[in-house]
Each structure stands twice: as structure tokens, then as C-alpha cells.
N, C-alpha and C. Protein backbone atom coordinates (compact mmCIF):
# COMPACT_ATOMS: atom_id res chain seq x y z
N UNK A 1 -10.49 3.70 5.71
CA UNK A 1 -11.13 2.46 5.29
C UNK A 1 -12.55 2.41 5.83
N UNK A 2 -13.31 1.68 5.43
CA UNK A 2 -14.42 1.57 5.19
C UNK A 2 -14.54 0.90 6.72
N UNK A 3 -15.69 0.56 7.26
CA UNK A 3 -15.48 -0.35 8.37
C UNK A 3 -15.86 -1.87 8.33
N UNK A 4 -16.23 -1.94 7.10
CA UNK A 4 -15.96 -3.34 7.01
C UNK A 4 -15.45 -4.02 6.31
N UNK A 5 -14.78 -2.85 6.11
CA UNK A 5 -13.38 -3.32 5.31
C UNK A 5 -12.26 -3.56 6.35
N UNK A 6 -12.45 -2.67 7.32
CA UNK A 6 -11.53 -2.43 8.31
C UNK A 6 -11.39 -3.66 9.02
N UNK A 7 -12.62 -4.31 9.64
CA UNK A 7 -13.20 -5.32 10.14
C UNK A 7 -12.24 -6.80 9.45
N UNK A 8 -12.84 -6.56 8.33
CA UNK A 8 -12.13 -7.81 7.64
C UNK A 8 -10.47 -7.87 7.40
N UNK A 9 -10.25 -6.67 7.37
CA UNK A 9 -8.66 -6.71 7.40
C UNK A 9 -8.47 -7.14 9.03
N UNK A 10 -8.93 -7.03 9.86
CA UNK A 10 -8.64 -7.15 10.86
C UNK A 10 -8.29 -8.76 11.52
N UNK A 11 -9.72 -8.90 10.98
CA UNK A 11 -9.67 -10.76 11.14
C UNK A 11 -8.59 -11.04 9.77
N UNK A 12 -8.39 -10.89 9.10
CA UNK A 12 -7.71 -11.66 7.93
C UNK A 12 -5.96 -11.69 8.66
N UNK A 13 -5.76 -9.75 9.09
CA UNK A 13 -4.36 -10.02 9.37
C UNK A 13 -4.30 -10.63 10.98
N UNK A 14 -5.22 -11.09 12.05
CA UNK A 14 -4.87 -11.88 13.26
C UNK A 14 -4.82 -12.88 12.94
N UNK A 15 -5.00 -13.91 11.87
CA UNK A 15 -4.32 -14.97 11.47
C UNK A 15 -3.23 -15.27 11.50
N UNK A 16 -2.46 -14.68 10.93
CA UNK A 16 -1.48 -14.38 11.00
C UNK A 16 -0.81 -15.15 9.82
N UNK A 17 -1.44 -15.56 9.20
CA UNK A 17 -1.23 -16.05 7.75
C UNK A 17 -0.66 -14.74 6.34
N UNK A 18 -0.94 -13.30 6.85
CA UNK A 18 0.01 -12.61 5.70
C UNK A 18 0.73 -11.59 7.01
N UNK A 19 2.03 -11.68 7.32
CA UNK A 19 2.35 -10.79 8.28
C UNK A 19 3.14 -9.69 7.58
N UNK A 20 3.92 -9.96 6.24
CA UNK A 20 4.30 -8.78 5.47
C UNK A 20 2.90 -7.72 5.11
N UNK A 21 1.97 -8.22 4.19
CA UNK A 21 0.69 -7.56 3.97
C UNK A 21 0.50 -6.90 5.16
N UNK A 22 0.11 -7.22 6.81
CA UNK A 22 -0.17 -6.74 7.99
C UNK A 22 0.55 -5.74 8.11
N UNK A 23 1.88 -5.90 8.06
CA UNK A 23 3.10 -4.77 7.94
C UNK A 23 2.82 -3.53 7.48
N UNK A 24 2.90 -3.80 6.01
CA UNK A 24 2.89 -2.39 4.85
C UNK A 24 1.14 -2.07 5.01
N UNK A 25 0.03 -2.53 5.38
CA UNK A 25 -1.04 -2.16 6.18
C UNK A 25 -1.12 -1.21 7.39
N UNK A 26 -0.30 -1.42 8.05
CA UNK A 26 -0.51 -1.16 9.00
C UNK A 26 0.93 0.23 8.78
N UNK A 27 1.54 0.03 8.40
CA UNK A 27 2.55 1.32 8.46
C UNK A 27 2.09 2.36 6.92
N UNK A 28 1.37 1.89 6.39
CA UNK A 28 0.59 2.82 5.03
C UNK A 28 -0.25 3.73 5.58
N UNK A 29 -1.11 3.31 6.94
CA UNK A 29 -2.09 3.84 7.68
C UNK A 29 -1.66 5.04 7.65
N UNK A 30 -0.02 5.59 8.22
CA UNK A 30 0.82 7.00 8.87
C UNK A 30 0.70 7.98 7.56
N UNK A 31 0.87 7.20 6.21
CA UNK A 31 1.21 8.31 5.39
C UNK A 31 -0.09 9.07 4.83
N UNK A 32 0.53 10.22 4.94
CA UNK A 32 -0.13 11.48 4.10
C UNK A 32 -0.52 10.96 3.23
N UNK A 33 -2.08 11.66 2.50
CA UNK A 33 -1.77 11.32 0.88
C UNK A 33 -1.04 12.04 0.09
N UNK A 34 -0.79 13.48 0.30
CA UNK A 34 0.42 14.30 -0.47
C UNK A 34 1.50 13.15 -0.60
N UNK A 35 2.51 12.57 0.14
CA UNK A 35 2.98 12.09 0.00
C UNK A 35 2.98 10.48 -0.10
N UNK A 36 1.41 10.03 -0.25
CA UNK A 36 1.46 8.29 -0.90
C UNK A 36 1.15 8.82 -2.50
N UNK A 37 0.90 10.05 -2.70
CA UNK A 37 0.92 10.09 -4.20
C UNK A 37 1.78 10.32 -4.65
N UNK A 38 2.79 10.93 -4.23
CA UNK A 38 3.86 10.97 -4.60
C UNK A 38 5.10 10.13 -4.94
N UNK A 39 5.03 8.98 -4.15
CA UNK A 39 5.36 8.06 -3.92
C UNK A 39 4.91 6.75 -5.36
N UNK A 40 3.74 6.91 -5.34
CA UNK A 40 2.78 6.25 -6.33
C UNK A 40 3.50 6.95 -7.95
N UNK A 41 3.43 8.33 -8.04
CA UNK A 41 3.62 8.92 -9.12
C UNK A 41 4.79 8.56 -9.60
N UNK A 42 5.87 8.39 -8.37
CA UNK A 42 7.29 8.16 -9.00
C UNK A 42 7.75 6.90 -9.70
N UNK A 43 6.55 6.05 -8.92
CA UNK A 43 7.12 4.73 -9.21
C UNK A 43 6.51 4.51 -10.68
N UNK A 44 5.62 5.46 -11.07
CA UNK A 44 4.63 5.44 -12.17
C UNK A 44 5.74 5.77 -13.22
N UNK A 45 6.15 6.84 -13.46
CA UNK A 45 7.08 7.43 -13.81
C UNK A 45 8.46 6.81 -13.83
N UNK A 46 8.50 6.19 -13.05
CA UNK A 46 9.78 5.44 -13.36
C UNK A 46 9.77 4.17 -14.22
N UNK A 47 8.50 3.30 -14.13
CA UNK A 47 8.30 2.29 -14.94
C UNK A 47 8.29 3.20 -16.60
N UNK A 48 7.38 3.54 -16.30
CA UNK A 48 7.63 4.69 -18.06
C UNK A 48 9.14 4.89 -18.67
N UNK A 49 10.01 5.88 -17.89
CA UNK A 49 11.07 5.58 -18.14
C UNK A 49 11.88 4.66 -18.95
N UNK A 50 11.81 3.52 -17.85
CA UNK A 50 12.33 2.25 -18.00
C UNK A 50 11.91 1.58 -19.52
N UNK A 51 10.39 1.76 -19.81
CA UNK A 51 9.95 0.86 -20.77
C UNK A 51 9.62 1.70 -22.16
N UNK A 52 10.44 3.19 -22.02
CA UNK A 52 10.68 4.20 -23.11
C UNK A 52 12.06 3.63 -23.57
N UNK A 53 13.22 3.56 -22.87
CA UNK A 53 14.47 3.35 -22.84
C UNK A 53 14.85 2.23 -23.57
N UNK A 54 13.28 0.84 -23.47
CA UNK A 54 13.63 -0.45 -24.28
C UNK A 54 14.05 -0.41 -25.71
């Protein structure tokens, strides 16, 4: 992230007004991108699926 992007996420999540958002923020940080694309692709792929099947 950018750093003032970083910055502003920072103040936004010590509010403590989005603590899920803070969450999946803060544990997204760990992943690889090999595997956040992957992740991304499937879910891509699975909506397709789903809305071939209608």
C-alpha cells in the first residue's frame, strides 16, 4: 500500500467503527499474490459457473 493510503487505513481502522474490514485488512496483508489470485480467480470462475447453469 501506498503510504497514504496506509496512513488512512490506519486512522479509519483505530476507530474502531469497521472491525470486520480491520480484520480481512489486516490478515490479507500475509497472503501471497500467487495465491490472492488464485483465490480471486476461483471465486471468478465460480460465479460464471453458477450464472451459465441459470
Amino acid at each position: 500500500m501506498a503510504g497514504l493510503t496506509r496512513a488512512y487505513l490506519k486512522r479509519t481502522f483505530a476507530t474502531g467503527r469497521f472491525p470486520v474490514l480491520a480484520t480481512v485488512a489486516r490478515d490479507a496483508a500475509h497472503l501471497d499474490a500467487d495465491h490472492t489470485f488464485r483465490i480471486g480467480l476461483d471465486f471468478l470462475l465460480d460465479g460464471i459457473e453458477v450464472r451459465i447453469s441459470r
